[in-house]
PDB file of N, CA and C in Angstrom:
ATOM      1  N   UNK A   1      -4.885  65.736 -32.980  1.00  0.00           N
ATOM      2  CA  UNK A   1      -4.795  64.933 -34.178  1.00  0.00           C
ATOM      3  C   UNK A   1      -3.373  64.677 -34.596  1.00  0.00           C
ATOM      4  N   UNK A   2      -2.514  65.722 -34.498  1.00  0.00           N
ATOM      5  CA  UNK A   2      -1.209  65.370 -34.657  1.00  0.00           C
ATOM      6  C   UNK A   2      -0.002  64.285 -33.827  1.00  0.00           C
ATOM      7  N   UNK A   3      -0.726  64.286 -32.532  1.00  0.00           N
ATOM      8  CA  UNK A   3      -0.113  63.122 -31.831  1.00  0.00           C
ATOM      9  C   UNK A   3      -0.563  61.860 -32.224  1.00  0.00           C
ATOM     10  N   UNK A   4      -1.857  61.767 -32.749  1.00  0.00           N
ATOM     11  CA  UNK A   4      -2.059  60.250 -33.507  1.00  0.00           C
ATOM     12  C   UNK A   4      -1.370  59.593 -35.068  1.00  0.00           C
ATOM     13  N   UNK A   5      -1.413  60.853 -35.641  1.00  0.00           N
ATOM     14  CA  UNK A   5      -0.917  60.793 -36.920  1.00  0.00           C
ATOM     15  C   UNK A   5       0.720  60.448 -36.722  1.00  0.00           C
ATOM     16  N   UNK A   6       1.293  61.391 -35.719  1.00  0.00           N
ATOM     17  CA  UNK A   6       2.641  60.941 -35.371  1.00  0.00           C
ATOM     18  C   UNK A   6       3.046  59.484 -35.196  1.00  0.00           C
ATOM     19  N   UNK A   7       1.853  59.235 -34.205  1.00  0.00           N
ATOM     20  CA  UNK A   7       2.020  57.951 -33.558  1.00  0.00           C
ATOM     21  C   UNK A   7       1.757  56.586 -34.624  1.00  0.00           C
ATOM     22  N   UNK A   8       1.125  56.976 -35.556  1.00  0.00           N
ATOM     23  CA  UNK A   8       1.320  56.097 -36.710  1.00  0.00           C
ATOM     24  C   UNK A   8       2.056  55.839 -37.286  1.00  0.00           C
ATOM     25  N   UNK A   9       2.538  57.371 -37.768  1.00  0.00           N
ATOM     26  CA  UNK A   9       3.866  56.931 -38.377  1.00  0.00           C
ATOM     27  C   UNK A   9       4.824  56.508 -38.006  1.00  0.00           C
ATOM     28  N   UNK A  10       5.231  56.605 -36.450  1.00  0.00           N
ATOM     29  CA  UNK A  10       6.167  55.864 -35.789  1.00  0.00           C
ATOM     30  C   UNK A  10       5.627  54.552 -36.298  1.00  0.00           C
ATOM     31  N   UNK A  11       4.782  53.669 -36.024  1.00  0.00           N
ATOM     32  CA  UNK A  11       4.610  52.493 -35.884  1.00  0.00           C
ATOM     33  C   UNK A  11       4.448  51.973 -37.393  1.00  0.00           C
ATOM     34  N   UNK A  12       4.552  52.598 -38.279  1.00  0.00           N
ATOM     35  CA  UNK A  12       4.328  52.424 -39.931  1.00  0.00           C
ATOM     36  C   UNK A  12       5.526  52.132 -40.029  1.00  0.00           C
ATOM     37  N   UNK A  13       6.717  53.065 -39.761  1.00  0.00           N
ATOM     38  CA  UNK A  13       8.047  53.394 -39.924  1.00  0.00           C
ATOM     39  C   UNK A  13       8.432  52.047 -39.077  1.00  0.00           C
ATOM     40  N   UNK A  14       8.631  51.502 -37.786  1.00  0.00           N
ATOM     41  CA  UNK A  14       9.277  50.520 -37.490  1.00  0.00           C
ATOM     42  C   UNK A  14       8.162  49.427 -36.876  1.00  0.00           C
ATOM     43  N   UNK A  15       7.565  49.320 -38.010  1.00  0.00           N
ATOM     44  CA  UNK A  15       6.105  47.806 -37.676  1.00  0.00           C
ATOM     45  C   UNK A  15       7.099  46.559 -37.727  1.00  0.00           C
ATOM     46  N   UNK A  16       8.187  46.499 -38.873  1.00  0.00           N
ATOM     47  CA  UNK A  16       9.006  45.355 -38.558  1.00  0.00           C
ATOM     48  C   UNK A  16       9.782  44.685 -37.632  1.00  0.00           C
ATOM     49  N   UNK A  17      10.654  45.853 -36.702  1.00  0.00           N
ATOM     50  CA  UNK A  17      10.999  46.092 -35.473  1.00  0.00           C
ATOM     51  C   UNK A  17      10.184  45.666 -34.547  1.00  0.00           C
ATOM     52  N   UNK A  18       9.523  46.418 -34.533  1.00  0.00           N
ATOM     53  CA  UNK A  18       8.062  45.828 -33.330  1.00  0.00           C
ATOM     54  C   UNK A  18       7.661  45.068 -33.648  1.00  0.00           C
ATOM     55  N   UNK A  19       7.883  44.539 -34.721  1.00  0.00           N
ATOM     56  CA  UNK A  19       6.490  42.869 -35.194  1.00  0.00           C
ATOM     57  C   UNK A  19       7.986  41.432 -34.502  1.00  0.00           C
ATOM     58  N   UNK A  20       9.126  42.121 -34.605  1.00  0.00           N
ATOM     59  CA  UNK A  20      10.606  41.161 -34.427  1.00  0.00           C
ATOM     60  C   UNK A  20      11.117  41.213 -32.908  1.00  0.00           C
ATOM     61  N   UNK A  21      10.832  42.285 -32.553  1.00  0.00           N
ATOM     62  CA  UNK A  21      11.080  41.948 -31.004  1.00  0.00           C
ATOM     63  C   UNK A  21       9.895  41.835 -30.325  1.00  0.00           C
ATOM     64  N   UNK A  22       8.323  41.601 -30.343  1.00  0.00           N
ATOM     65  CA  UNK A  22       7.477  41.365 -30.131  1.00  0.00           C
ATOM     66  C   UNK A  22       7.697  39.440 -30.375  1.00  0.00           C
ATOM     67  N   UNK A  23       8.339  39.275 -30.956  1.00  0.00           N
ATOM     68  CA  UNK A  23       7.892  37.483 -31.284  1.00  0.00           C
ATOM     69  C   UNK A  23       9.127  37.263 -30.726  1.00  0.00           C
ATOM     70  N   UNK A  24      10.249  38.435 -30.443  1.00  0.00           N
ATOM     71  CA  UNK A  24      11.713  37.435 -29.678  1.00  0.00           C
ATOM     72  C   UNK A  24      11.209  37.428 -28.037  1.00  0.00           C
ATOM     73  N   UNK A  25      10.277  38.561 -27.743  1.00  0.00           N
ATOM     74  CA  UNK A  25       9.984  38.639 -26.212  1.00  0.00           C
ATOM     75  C   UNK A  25       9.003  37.369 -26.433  1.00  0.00           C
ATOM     76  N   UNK A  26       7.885  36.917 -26.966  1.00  0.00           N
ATOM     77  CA  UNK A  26       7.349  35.653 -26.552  1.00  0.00           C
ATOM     78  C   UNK A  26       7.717  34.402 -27.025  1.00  0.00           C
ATOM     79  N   UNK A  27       8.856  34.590 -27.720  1.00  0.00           N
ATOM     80  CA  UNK A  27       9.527  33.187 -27.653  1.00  0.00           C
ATOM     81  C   UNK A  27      10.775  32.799 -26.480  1.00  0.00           C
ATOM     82  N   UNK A  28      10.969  34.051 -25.929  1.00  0.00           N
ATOM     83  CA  UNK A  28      11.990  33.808 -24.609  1.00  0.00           C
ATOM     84  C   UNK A  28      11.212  34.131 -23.265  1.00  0.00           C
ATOM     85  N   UNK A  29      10.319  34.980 -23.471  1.00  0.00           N
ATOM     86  CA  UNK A  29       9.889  35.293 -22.096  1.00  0.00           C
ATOM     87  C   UNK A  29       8.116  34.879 -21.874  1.00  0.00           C
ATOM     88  N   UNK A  30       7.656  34.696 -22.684  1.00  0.00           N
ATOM     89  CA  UNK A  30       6.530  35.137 -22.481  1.00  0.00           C
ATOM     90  C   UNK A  30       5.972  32.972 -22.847  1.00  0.00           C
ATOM     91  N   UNK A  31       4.645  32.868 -23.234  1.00  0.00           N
ATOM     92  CA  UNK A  31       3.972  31.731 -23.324  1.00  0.00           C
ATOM     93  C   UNK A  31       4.512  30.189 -22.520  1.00  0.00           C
ATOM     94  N   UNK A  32       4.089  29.504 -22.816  1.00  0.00           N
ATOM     95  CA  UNK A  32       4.367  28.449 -22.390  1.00  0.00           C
ATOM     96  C   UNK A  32       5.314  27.462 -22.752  1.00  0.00           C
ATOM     97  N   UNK A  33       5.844  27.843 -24.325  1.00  0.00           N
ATOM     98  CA  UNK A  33       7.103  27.145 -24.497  1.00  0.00           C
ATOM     99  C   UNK A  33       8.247  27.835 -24.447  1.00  0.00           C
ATOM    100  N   UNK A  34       8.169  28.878 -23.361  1.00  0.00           N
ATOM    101  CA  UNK A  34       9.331  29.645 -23.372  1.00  0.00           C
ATOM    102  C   UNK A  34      10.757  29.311 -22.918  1.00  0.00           C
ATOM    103  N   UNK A  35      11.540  29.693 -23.153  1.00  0.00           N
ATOM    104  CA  UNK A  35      12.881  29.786 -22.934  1.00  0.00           C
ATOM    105  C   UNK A  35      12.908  29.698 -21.204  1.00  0.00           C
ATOM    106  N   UNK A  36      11.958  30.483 -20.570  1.00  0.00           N
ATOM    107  CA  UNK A  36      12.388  29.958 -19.415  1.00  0.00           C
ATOM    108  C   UNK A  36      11.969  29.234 -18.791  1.00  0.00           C
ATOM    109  N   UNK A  37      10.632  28.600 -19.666  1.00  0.00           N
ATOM    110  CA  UNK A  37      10.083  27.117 -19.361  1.00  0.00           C
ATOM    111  C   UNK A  37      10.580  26.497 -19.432  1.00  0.00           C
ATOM    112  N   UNK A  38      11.535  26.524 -20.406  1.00  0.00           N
ATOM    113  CA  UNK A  38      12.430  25.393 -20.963  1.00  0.00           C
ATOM    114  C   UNK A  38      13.009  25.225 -19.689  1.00  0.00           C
ATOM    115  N   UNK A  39      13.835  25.994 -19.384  1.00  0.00           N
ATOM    116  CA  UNK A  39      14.870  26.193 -17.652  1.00  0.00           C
ATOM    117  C   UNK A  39      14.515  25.743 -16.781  1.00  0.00           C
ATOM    118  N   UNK A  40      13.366  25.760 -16.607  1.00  0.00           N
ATOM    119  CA  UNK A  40      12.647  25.445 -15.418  1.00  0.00           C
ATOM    120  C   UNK A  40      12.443  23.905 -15.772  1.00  0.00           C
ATOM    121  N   UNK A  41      11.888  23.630 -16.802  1.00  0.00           N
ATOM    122  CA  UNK A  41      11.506  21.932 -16.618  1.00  0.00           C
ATOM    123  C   UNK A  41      12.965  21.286 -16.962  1.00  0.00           C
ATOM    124  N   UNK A  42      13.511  21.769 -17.483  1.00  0.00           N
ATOM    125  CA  UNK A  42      15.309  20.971 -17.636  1.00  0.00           C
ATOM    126  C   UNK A  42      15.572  20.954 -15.795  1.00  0.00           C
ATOM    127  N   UNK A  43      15.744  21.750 -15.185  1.00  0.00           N
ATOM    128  CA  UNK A  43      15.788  21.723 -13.576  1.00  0.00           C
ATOM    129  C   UNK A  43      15.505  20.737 -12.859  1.00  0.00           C
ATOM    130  N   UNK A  44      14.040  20.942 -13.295  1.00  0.00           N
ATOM    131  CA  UNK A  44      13.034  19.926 -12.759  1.00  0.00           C
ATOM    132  C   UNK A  44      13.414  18.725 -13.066  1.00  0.00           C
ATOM    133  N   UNK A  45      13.715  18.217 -14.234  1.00  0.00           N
ATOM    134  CA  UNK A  45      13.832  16.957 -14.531  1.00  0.00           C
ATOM    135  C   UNK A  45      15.345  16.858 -13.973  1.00  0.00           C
ATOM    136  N   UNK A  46      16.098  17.397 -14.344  1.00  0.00           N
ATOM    137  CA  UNK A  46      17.546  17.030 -13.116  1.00  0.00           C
ATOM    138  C   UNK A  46      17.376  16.463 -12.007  1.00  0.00           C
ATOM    139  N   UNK A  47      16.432  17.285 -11.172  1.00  0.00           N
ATOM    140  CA  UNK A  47      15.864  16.920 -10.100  1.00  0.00           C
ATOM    141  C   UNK A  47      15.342  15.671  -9.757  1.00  0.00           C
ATOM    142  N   UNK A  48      14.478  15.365 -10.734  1.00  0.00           N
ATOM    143  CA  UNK A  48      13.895  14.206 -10.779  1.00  0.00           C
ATOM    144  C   UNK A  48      14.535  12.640 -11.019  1.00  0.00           C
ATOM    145  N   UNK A  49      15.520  13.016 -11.841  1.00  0.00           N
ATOM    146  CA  UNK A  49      16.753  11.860 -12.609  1.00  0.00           C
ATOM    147  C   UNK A  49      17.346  11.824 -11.196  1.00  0.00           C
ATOM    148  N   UNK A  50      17.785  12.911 -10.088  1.00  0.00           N
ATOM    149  CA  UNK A  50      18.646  12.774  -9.181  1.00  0.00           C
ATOM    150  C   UNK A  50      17.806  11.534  -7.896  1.00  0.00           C
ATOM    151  N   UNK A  51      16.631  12.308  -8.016  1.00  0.00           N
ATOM    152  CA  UNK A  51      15.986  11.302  -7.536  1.00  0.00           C
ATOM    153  C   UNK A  51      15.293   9.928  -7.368  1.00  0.00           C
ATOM    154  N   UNK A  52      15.400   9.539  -8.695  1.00  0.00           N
ATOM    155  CA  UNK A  52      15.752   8.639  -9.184  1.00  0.00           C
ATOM    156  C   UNK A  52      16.595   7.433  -8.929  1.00  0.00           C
ATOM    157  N   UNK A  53      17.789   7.965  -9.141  1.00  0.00           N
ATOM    158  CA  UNK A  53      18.993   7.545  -8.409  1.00  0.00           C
ATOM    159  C   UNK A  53      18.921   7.318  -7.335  1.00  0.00           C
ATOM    160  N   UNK A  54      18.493   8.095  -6.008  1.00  0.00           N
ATOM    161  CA  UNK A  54      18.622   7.865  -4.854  1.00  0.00           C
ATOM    162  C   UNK A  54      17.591   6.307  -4.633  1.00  0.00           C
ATOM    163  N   UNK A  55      16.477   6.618  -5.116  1.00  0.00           N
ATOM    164  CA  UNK A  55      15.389   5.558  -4.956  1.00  0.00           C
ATOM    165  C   UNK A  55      16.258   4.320  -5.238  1.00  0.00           C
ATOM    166  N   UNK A  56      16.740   4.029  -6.529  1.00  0.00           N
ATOM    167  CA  UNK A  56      17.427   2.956  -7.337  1.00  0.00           C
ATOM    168  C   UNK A  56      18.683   2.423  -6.273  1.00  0.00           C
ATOM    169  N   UNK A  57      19.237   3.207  -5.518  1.00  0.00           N
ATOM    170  CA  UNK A  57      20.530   2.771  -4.543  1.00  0.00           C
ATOM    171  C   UNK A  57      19.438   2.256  -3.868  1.00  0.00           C
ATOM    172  N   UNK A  58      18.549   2.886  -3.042  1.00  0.00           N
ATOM    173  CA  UNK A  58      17.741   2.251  -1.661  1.00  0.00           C
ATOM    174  C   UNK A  58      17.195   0.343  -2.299  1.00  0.00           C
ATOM    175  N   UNK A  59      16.609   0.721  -3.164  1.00  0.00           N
ATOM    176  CA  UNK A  59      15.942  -0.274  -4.135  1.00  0.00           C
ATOM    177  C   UNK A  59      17.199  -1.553  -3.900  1.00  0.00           C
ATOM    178  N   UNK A  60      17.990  -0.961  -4.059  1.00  0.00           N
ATOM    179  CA  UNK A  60      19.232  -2.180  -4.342  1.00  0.00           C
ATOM    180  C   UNK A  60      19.689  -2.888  -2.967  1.00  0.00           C
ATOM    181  N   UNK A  61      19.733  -1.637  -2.249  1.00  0.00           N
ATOM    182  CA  UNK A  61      20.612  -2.062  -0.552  1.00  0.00           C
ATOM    183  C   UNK A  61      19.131  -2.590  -0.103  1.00  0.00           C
ATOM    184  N   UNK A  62      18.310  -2.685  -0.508  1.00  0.00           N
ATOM    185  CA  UNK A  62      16.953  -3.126   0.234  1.00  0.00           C
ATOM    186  C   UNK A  62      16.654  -4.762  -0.034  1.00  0.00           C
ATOM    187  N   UNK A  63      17.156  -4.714  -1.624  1.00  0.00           N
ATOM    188  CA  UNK A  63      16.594  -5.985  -2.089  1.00  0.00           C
ATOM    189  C   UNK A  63      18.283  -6.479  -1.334  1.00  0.00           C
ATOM    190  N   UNK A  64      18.997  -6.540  -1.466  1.00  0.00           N
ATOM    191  CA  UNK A  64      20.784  -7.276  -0.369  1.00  0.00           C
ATOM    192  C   UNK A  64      19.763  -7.670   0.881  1.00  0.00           C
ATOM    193  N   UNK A  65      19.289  -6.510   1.132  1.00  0.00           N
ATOM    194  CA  UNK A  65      18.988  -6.700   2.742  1.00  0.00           C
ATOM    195  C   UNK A  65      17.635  -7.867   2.889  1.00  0.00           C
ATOM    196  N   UNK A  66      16.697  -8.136   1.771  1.00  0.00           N
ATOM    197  CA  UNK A  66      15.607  -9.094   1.759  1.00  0.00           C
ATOM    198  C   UNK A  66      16.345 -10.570   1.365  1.00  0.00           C
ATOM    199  N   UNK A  67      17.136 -10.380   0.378  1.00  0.00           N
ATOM    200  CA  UNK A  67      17.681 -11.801   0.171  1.00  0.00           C
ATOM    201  C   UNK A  67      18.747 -12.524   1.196  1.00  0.00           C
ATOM    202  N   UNK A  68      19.170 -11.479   2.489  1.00  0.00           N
ATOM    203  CA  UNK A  68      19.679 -11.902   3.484  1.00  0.00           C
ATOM    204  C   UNK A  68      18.743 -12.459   4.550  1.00  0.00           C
ATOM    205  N   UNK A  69      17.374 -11.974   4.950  1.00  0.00           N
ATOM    206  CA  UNK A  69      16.594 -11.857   5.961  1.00  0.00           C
ATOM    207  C   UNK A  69      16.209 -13.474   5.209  1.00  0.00           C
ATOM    208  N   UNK A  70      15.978 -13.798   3.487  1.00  0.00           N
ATOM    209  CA  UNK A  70      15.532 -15.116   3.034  1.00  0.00           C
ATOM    210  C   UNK A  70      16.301 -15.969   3.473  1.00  0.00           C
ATOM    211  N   UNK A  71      17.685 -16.199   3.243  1.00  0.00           N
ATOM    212  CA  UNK A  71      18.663 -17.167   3.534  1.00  0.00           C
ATOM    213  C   UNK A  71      18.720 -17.455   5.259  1.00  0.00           C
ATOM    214  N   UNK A  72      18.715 -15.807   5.787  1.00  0.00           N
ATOM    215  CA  UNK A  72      19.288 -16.498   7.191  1.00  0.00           C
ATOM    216  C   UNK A  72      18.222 -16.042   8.501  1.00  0.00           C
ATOM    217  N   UNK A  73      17.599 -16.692   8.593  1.00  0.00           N
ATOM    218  CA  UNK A  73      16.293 -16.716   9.793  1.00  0.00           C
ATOM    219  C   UNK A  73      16.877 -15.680  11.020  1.00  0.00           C
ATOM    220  N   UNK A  74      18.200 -15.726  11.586  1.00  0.00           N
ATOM    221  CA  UNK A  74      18.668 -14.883  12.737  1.00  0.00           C
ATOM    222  C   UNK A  74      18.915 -13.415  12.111  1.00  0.00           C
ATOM    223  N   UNK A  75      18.823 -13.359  11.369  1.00  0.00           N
ATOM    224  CA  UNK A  75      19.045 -11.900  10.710  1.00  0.00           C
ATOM    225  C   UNK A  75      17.426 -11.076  10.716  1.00  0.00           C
ATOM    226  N   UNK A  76      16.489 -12.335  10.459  1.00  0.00           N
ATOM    227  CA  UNK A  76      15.228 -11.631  11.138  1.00  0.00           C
ATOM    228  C   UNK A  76      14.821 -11.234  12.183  1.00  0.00           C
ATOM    229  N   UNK A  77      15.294 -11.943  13.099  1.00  0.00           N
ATOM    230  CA  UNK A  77      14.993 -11.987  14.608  1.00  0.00           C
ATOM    231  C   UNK A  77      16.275 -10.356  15.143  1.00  0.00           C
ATOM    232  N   UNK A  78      17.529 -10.553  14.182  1.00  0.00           N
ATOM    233  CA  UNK A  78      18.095  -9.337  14.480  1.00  0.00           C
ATOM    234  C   UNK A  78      17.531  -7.887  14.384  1.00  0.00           C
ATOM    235  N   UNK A  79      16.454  -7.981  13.511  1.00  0.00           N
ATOM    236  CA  UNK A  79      16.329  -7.149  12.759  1.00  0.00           C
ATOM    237  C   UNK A  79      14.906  -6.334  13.836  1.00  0.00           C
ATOM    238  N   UNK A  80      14.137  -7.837  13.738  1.00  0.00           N
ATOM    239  CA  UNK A  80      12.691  -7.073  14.754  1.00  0.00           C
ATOM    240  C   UNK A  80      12.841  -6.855  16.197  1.00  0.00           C
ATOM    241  N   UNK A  81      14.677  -7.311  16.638  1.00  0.00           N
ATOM    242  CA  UNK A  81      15.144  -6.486  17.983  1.00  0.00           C
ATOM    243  C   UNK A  81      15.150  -5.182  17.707  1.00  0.00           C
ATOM    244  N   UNK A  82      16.000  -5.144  16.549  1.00  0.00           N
ATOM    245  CA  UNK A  82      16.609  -3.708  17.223  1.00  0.00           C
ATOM    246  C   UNK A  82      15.494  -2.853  16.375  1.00  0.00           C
ATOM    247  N   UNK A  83      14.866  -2.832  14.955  1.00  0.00           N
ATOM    248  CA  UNK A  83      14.039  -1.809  14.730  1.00  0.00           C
ATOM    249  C   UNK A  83      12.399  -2.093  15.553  1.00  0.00           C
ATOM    250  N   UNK A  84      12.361  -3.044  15.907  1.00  0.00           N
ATOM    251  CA  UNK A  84      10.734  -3.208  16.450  1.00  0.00           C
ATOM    252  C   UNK A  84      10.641  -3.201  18.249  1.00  0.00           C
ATOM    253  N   UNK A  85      11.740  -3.984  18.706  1.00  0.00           N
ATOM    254  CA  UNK A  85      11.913  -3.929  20.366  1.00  0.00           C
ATOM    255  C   UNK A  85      11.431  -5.102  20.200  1.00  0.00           C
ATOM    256  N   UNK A  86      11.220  -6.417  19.479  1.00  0.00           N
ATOM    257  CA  UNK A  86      10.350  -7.184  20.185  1.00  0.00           C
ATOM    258  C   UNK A  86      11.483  -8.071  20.954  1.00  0.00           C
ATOM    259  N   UNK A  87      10.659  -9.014  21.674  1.00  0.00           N
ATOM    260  CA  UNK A  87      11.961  -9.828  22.608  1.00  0.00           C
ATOM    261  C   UNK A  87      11.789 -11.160  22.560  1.00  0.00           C
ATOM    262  N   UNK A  88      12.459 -11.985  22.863  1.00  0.00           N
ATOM    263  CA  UNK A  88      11.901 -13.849  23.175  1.00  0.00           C
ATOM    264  C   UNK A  88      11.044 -13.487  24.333  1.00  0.00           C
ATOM    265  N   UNK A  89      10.167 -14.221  24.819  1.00  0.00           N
ATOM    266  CA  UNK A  89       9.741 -14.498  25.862  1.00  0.00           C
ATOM    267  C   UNK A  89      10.174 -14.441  27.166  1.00  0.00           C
ATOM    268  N   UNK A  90      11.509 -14.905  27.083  1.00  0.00           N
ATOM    269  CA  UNK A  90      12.823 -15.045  28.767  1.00  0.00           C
ATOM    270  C   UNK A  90      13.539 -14.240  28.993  1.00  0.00           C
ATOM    271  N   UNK A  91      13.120 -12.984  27.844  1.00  0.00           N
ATOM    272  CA  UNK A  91      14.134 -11.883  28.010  1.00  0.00           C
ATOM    273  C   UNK A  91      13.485 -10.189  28.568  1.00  0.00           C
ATOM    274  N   UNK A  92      13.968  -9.281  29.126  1.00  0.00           N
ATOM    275  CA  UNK A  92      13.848  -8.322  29.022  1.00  0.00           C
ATOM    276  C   UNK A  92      14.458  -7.165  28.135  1.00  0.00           C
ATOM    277  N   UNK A  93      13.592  -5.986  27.699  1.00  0.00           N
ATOM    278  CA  UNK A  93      13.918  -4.953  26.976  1.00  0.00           C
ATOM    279  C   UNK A  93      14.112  -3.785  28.076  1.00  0.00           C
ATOM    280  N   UNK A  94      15.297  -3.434  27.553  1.00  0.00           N
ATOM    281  CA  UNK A  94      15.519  -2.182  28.581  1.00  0.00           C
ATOM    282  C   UNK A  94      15.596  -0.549  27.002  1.00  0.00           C
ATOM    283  N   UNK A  95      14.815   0.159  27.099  1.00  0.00           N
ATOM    284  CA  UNK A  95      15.352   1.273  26.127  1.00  0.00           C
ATOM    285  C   UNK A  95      15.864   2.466  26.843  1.00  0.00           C
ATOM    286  N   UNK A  96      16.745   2.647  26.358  1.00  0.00           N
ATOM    287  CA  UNK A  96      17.515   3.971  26.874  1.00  0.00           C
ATOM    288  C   UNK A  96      16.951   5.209  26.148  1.00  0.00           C
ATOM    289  N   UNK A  97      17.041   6.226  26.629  1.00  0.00           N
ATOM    290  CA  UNK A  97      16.949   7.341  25.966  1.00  0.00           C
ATOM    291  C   UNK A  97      17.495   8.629  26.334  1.00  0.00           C
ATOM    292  N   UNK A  98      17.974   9.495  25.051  1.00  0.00           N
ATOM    293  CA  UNK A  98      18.460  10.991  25.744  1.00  0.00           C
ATOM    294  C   UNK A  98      17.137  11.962  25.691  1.00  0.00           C
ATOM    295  N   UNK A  99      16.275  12.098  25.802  1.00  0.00           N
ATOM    296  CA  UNK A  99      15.636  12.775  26.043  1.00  0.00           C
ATOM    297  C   UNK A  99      14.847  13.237  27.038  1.00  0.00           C
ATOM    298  N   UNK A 100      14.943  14.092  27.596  1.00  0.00           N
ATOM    299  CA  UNK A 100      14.664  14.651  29.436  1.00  0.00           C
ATOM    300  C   UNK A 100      13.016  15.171  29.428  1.00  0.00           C
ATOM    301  N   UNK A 101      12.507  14.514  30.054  1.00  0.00           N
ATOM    302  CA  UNK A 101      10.935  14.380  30.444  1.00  0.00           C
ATOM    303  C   UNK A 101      11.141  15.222  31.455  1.00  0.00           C
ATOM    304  N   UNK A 102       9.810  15.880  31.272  1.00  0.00           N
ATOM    305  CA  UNK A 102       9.611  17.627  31.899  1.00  0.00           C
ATOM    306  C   UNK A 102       8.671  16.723  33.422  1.00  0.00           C
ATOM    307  N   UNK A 103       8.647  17.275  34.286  1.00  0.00           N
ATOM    308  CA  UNK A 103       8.369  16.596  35.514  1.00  0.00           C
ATOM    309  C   UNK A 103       6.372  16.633  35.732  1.00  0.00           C
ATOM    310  N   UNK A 104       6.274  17.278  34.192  1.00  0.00           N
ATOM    311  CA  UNK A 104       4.675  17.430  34.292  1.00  0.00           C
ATOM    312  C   UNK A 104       4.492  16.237  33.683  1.00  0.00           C
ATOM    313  N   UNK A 105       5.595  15.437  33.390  1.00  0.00           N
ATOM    314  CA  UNK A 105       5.004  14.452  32.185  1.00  0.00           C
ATOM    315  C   UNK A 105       4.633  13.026  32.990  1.00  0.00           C
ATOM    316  N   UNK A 106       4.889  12.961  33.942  1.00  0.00           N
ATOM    317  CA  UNK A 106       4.154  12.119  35.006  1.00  0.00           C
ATOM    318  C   UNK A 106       3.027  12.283  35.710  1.00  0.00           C
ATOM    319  N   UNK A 107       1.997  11.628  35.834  1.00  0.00           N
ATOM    320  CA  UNK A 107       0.957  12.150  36.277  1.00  0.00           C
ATOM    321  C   UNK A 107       0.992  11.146  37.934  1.00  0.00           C
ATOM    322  N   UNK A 108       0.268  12.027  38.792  1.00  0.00           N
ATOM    323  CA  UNK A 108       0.569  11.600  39.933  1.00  0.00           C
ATOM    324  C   UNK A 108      -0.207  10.478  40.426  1.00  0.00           C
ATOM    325  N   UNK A 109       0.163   9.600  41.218  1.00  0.00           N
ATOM    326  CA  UNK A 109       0.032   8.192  41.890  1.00  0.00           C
ATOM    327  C   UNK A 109      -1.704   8.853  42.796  1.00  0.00           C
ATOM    328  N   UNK A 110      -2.766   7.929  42.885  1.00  0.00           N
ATOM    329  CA  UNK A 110      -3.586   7.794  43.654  1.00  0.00           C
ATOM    330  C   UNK A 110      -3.972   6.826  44.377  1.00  0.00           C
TER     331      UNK A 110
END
């Protein structure tokens, strides 16, 4: 009985204490608008603004690159050489490559 009675009075004696760092731990550490929620979505949104940005440059060098392909017809034909391979008709495509094919990667002649 005396360890409960003790234990009260501890908590009688500093209920204010404990009622004040009880509400500073869940306003910094603890719930959902915490302090280190806060951290975390400020991050996040950095993140996001950064990315942003990157999109907005592409966005820009993309639309240069459409209003060129509008004006000048050979800039299309440049374009579906070298990213597509396609060819005129009278021409051949030769592609090079560095990459070394393993000798299984041929299958044999019948």
């Amino acid at each position: 009985m005396k360890l409960g009675k003790k234990f009260l009075w501890v908590i009688g004696k500093f209920k204010y204490v404990i009622v004040i760092v009880g509400g500073i731990l869940i306003i910094t550490v603890l719930g959902e608008n915490s302090m280190l929620q806060r951290y975390r979505h400020a991050r996040q949104i950095a993140e996001l603004e950064e990315e942003i940005e990157k999109q907005d440059m592409r966005f820009q060098q993309d639309s240069i690159r459409l209003e060129e392909m509008e004006r000048n017809p050979e800039e299309v034909r440049r374009i579906a050489r070298e990213k597509y391979f396609m060819k005129a008709s009278d021409e051949d495509i030769y592609v090079l490559s560095d990459e070394i094919k393993d000798k299984n990667d041929y299958a044999p002649v019948k």
